[in-house]
C-alpha atoms as a PDB file:
ATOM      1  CA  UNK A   1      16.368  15.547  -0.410  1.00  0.00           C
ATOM      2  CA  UNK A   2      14.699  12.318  -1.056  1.00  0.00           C
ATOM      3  CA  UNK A   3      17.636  10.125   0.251  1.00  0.00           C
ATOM      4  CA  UNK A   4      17.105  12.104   3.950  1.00  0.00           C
ATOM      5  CA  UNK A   5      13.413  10.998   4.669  1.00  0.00           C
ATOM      6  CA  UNK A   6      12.806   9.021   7.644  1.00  0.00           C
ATOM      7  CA  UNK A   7       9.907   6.323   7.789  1.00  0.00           C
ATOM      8  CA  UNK A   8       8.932   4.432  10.577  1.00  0.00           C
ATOM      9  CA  UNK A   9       7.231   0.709   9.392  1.00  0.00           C
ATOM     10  CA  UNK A  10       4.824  -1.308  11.881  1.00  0.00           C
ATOM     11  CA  UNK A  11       4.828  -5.106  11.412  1.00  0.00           C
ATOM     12  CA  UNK A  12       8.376  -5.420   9.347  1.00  0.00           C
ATOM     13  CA  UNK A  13       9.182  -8.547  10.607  1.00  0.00           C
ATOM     14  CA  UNK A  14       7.691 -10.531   7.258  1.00  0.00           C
ATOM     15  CA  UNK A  15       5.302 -10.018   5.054  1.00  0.00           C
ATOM     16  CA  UNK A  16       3.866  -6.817   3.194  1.00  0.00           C
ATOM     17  CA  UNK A  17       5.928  -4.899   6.092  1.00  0.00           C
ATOM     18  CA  UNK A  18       8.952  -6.849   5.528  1.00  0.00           C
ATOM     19  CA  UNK A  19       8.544  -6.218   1.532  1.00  0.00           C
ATOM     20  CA  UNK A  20       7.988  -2.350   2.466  1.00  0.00           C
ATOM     21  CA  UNK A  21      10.702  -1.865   4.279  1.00  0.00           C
ATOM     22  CA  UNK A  22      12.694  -3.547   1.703  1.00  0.00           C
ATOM     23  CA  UNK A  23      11.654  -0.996  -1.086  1.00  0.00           C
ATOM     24  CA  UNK A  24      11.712   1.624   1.130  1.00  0.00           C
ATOM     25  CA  UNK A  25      15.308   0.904   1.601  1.00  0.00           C
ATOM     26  CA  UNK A  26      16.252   0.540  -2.139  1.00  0.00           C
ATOM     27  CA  UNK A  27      14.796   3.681  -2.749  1.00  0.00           C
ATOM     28  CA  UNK A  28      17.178   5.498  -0.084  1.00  0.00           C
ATOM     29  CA  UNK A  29      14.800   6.278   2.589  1.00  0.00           C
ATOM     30  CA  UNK A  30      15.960   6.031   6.491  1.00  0.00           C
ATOM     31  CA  UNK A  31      13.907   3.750   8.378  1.00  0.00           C
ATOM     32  CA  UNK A  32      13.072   2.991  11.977  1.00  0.00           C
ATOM     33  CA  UNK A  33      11.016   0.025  12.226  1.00  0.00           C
ATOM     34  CA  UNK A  34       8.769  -1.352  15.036  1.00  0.00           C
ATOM     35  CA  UNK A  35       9.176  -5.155  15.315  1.00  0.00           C
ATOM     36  CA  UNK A  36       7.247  -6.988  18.007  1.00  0.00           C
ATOM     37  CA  UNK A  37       9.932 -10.497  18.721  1.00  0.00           C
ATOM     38  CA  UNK A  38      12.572  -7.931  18.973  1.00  0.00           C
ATOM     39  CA  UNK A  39      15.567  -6.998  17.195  1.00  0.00           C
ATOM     40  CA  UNK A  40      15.620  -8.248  14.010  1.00  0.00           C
ATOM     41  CA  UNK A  41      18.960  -9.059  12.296  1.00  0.00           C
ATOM     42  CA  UNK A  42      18.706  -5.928   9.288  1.00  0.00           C
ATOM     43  CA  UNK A  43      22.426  -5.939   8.749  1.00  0.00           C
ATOM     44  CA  UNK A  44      24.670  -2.879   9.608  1.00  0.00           C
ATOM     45  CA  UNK A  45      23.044  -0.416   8.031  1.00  0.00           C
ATOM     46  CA  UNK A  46      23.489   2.699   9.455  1.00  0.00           C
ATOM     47  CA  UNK A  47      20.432   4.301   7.366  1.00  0.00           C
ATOM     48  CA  UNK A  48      17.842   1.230   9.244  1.00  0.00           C
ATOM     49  CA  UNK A  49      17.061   1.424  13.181  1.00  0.00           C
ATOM     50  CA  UNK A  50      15.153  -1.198  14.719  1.00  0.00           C
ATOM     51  CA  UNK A  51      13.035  -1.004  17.632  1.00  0.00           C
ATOM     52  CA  UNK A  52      11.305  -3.450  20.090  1.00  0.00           C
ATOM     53  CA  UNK A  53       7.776  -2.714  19.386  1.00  0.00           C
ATOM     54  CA  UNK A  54       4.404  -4.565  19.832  1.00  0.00           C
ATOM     55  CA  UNK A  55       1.039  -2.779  18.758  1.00  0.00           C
ATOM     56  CA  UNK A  56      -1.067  -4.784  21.104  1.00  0.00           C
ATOM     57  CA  UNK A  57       1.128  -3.040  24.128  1.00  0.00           C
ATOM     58  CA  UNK A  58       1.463   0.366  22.756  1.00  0.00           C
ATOM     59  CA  UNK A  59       5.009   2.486  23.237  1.00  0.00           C
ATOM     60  CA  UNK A  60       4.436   4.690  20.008  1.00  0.00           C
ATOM     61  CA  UNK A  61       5.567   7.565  22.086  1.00  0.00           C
ATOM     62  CA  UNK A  62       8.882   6.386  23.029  1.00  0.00           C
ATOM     63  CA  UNK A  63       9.553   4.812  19.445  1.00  0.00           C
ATOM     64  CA  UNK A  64       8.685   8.392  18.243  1.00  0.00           C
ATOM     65  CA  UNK A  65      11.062   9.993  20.297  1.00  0.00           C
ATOM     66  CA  UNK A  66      13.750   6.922  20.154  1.00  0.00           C
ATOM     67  CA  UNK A  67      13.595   7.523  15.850  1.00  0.00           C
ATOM     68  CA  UNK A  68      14.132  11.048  16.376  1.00  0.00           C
ATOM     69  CA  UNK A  69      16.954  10.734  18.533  1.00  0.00           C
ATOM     70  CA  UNK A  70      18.601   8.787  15.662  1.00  0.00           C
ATOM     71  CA  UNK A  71      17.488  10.482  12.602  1.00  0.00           C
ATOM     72  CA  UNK A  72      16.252  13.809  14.033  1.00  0.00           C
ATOM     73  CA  UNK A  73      13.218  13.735  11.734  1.00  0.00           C
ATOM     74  CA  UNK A  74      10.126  11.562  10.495  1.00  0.00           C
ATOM     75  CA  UNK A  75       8.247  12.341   6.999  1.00  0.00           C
ATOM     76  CA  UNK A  76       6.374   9.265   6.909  1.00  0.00           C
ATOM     77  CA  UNK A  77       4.240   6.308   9.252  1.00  0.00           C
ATOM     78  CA  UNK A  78       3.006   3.547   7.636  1.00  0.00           C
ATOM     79  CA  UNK A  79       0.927   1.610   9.692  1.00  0.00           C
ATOM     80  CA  UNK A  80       1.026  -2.435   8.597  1.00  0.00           C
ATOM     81  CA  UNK A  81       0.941  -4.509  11.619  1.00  0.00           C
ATOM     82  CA  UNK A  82      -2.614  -6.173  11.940  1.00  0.00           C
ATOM     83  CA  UNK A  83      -4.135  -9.343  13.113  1.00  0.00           C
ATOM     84  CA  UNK A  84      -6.932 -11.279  11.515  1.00  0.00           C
ATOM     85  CA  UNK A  85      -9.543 -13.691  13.617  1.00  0.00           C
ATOM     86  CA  UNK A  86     -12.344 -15.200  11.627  1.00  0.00           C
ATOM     87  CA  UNK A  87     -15.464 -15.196  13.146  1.00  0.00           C
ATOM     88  CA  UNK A  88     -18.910 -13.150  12.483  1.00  0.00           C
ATOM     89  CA  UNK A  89     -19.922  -9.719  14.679  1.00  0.00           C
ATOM     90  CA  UNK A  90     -22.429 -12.098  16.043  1.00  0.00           C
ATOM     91  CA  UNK A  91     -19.880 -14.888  17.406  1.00  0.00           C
ATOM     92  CA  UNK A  92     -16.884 -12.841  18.069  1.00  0.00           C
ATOM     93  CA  UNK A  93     -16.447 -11.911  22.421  1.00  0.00           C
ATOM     94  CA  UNK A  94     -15.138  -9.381  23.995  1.00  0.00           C
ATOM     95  CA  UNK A  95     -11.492 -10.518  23.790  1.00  0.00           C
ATOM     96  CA  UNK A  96     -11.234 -11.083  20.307  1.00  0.00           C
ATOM     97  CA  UNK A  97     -13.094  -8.040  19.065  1.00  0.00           C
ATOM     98  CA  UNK A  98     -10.855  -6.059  21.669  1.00  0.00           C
ATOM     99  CA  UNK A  99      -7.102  -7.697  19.911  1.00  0.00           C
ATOM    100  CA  UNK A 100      -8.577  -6.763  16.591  1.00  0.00           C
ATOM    101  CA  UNK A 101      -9.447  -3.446  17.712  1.00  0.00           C
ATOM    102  CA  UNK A 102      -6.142  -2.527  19.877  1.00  0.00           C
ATOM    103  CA  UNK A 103      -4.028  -3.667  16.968  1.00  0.00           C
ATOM    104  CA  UNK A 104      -5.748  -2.615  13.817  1.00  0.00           C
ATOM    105  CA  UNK A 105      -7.427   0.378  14.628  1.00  0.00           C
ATOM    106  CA  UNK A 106      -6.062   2.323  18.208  1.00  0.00           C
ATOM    107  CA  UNK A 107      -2.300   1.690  17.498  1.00  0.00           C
ATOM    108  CA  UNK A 108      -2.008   3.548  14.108  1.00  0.00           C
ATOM    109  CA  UNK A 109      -3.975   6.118  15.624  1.00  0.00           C
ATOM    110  CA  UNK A 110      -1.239   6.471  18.684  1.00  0.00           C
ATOM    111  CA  UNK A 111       1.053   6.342  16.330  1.00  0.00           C
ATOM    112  CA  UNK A 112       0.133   8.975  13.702  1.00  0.00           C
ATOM    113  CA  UNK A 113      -0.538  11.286  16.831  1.00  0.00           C
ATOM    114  CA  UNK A 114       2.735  11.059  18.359  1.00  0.00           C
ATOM    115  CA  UNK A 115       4.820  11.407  15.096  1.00  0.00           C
ATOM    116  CA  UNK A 116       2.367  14.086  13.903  1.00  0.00           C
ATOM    117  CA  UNK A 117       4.246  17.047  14.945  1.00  0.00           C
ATOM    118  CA  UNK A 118       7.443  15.454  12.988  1.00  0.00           C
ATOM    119  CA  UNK A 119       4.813  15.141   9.867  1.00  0.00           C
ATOM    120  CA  UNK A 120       4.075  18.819  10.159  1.00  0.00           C
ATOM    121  CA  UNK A 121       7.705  19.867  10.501  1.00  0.00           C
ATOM    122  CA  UNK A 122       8.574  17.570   7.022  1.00  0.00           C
ATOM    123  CA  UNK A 123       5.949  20.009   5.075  1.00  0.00           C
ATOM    124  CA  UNK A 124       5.637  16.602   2.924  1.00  0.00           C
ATOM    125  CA  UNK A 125       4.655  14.170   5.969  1.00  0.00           C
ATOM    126  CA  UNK A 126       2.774  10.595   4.799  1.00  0.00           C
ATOM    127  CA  UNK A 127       1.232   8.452   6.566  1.00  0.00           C
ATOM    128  CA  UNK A 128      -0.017   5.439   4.819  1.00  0.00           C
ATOM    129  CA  UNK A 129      -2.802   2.841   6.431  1.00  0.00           C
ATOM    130  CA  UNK A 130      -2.602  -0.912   5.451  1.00  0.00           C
ATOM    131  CA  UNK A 131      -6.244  -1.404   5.402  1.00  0.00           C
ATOM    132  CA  UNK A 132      -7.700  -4.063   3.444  1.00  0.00           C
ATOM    133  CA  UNK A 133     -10.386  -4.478   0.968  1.00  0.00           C
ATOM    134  CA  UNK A 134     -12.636  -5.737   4.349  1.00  0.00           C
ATOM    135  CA  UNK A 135     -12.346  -1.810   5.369  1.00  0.00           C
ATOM    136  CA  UNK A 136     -15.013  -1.333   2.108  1.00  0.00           C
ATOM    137  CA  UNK A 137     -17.220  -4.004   1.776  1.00  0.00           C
ATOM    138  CA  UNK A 138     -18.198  -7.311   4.161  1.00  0.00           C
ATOM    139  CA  UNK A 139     -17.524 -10.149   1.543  1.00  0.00           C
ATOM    140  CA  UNK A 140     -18.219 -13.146   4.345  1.00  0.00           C
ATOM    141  CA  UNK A 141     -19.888 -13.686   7.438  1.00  0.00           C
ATOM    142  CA  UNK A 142     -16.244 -14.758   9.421  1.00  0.00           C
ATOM    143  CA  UNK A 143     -14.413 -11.947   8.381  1.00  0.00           C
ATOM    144  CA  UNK A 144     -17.368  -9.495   9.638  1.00  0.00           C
ATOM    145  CA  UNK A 145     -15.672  -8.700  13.049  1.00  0.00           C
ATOM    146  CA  UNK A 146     -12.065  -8.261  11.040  1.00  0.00           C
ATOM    147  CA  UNK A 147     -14.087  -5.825   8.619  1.00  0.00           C
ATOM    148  CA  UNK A 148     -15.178  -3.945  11.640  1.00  0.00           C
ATOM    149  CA  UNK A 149     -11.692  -2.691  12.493  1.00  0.00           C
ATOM    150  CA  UNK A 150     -10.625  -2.623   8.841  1.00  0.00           C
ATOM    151  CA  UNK A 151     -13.746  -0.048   7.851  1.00  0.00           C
ATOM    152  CA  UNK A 152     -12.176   1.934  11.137  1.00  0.00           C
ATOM    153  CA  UNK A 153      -9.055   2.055  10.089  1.00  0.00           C
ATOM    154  CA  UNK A 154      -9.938   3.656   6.535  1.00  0.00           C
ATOM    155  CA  UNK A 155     -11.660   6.208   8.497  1.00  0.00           C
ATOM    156  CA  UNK A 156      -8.659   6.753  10.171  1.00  0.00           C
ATOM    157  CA  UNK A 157      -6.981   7.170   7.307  1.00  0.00           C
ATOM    158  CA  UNK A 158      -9.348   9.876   6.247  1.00  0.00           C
ATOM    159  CA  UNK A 159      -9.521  11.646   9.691  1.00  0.00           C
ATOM    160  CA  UNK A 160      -5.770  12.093   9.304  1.00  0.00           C
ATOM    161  CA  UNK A 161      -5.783  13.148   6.162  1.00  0.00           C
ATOM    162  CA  UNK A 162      -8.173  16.085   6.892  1.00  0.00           C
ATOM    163  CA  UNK A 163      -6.732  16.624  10.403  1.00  0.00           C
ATOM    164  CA  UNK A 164      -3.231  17.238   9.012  1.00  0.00           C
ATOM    165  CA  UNK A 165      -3.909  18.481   5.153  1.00  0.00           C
ATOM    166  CA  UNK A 166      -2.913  22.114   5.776  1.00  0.00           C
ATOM    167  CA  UNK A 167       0.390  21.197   7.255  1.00  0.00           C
ATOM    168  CA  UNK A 168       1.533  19.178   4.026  1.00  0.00           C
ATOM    169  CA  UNK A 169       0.848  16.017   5.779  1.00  0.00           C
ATOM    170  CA  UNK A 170      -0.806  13.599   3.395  1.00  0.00           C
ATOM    171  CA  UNK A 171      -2.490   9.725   4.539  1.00  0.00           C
ATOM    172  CA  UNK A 172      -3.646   7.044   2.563  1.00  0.00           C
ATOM    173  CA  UNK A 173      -5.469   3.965   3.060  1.00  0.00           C
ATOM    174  CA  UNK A 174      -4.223   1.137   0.618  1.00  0.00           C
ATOM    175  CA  UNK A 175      -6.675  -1.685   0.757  1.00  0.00           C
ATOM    176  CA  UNK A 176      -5.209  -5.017  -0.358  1.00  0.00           C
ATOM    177  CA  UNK A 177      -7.533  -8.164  -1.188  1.00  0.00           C
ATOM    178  CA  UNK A 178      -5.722 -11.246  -0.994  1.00  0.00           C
ATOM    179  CA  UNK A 179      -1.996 -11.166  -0.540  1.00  0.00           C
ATOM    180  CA  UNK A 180       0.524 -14.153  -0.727  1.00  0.00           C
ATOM    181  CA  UNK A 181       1.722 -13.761   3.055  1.00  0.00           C
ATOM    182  CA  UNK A 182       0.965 -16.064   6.098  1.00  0.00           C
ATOM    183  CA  UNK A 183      -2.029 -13.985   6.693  1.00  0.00           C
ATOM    184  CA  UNK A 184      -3.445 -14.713   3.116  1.00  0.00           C
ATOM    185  CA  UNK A 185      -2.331 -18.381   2.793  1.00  0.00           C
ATOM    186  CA  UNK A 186      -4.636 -18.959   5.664  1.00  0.00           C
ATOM    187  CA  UNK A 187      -7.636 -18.098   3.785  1.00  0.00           C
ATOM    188  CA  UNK A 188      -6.653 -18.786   0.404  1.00  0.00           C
ATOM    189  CA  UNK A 189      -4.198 -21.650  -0.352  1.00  0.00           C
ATOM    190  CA  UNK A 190      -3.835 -20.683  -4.192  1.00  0.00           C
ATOM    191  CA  UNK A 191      -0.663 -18.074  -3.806  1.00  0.00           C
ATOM    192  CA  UNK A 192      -0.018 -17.926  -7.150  1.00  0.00           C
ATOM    193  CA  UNK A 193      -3.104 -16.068  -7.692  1.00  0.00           C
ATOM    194  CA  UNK A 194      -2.664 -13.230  -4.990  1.00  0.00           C
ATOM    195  CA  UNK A 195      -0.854  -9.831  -5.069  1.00  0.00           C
ATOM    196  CA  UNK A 196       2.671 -10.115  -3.699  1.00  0.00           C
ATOM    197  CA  UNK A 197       4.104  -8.394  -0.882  1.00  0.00           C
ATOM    198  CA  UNK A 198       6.364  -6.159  -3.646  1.00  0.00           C
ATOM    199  CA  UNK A 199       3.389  -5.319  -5.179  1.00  0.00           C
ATOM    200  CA  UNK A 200       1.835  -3.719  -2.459  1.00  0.00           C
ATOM    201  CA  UNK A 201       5.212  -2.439  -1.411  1.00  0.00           C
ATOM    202  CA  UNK A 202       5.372  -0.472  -4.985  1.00  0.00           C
ATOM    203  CA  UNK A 203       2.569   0.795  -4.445  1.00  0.00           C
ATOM    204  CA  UNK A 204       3.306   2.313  -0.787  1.00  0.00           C
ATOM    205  CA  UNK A 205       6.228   3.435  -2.791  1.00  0.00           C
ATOM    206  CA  UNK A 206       3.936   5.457  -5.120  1.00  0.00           C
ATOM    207  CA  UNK A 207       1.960   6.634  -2.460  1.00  0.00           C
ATOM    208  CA  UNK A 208       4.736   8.632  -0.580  1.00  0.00           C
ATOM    209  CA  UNK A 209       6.053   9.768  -3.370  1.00  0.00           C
ATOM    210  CA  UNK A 210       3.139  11.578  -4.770  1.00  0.00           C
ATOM    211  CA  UNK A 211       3.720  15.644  -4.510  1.00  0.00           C
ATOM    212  CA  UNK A 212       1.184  17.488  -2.174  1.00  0.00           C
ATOM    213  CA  UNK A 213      -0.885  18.441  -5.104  1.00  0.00           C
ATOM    214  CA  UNK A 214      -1.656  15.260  -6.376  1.00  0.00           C
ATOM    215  CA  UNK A 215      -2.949  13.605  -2.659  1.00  0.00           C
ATOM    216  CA  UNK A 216      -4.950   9.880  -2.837  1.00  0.00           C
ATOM    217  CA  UNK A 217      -7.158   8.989  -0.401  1.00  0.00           C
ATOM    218  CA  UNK A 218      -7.291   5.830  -0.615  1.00  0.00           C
ATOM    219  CA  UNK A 219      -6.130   2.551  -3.076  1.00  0.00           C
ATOM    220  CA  UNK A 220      -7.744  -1.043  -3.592  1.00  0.00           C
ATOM    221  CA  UNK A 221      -5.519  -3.548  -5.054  1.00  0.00           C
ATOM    222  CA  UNK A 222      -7.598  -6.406  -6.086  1.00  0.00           C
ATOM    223  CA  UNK A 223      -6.408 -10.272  -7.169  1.00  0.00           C
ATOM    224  CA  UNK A 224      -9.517 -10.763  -8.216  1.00  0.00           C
ATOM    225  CA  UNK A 225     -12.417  -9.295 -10.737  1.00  0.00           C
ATOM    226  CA  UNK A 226     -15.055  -8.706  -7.682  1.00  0.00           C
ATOM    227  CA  UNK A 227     -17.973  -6.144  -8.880  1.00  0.00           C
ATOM    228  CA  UNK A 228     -17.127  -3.374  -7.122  1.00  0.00           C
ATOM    229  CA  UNK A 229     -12.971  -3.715  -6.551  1.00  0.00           C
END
């Protein structure tokens, strides 16, 4: 039954995570959600777990085990947390290029690997990659390093989907443009012009929902009318 799936959210603090979790909720899934300053006040909801989680440290196993303690299964992942820093593959160092990298790209991977035996139990496991629209193209020199991991993490999103296809388990890479969270404001001041966090949320939403016949590779929401997206 739909109102027994389990999802576990990275990065639910705010944001597209916060606004995923949100739906999630409304739509009468169990969550157990991964939120890096701690335990975040979610109400008394016996149906929402929250665990201390940061994707730059790692922990995915315990989290994995710590959801199944509670809910005793896990039919979806959806990987949000990421970090943005602006500079060009030529003027990024080692450091920088290594946060984007641990947090973007290696922790959805440790993630999706230690829930995948849960995925393969579900018969209808999801896992769902918050990419962005810098995982397809390079539209600027600064975000060139950030496109780096985000073109990684799409291919992650197709590795898994390969890796786990026979097994029911089905993963998606939605690729947002600009969205009206703290991430977005940064970069573009005019909010009123981006995709909302709900609207990226509905279409996670759609995503999971989708029967195993009808599997999506990936999805590019676009704010704007660029050539390609």
């Amino acid at each position: 039954m739909k109102d027994d799936r389990v999802a576990l959210i990275t990065g639910a603090r705010r944001g597209i995570g916060r606004a995923i979790a949100h739906r999630l909720q409304v739509d009468g899934w169990k969550l157990s959600l991964g939120l890096r300053d701690g335990l975040q006040d979610w109400g008394l909801d016996p149906a929402v777990q929250t665990v201390a989680y940061d994707a730059a440290q790692g922990g995915e196993d315990k989290w994995v085990a710590t959801a199944l303690d509670r809910f005793g299964r896990i039919d979806a992942v959806i990987a949000n947390a990421g970090i943005m820093i602006p500079k060009s593959v030529v003027e990024i160092d080692d450091e920088d290029l290594e946060a984007m990298w641990a947090v973007n790209v290696r922790a959805p991977q440790r993630l999706a690997r230690a829930a995948f035996p849960a995925l393969e139990k579900s018969g209808k496991g999801r896992v769902v990659i918050i990419a962005s629209l810098s995982g397809k193209r390079v539209a600027s020199v600064q975000s060139s390093a950030y496109a780096m991991t985000k073109h990684a993490a799409v291919a992650l999103a197709h590795g898994l989907r390969q890796a786990g296809f026979d097994q029911g388990i089905r993963a998606t890479a939605i690729c947002p443009g600009f969205v009206s969270s703290d991430m977005g404001k940064s970069l573009m001041p005019d909010m009123d012009t981006m995709t909302t966090p709900a609207e990226i949320a509905d279409v996670v939403a759609m995503a999971i929902d989708l029967p195993n016949r009808a599997s999506v590779a990936e999805i590019a929401v676009n704010c704007r009318a660029e050539q390609s997206y």
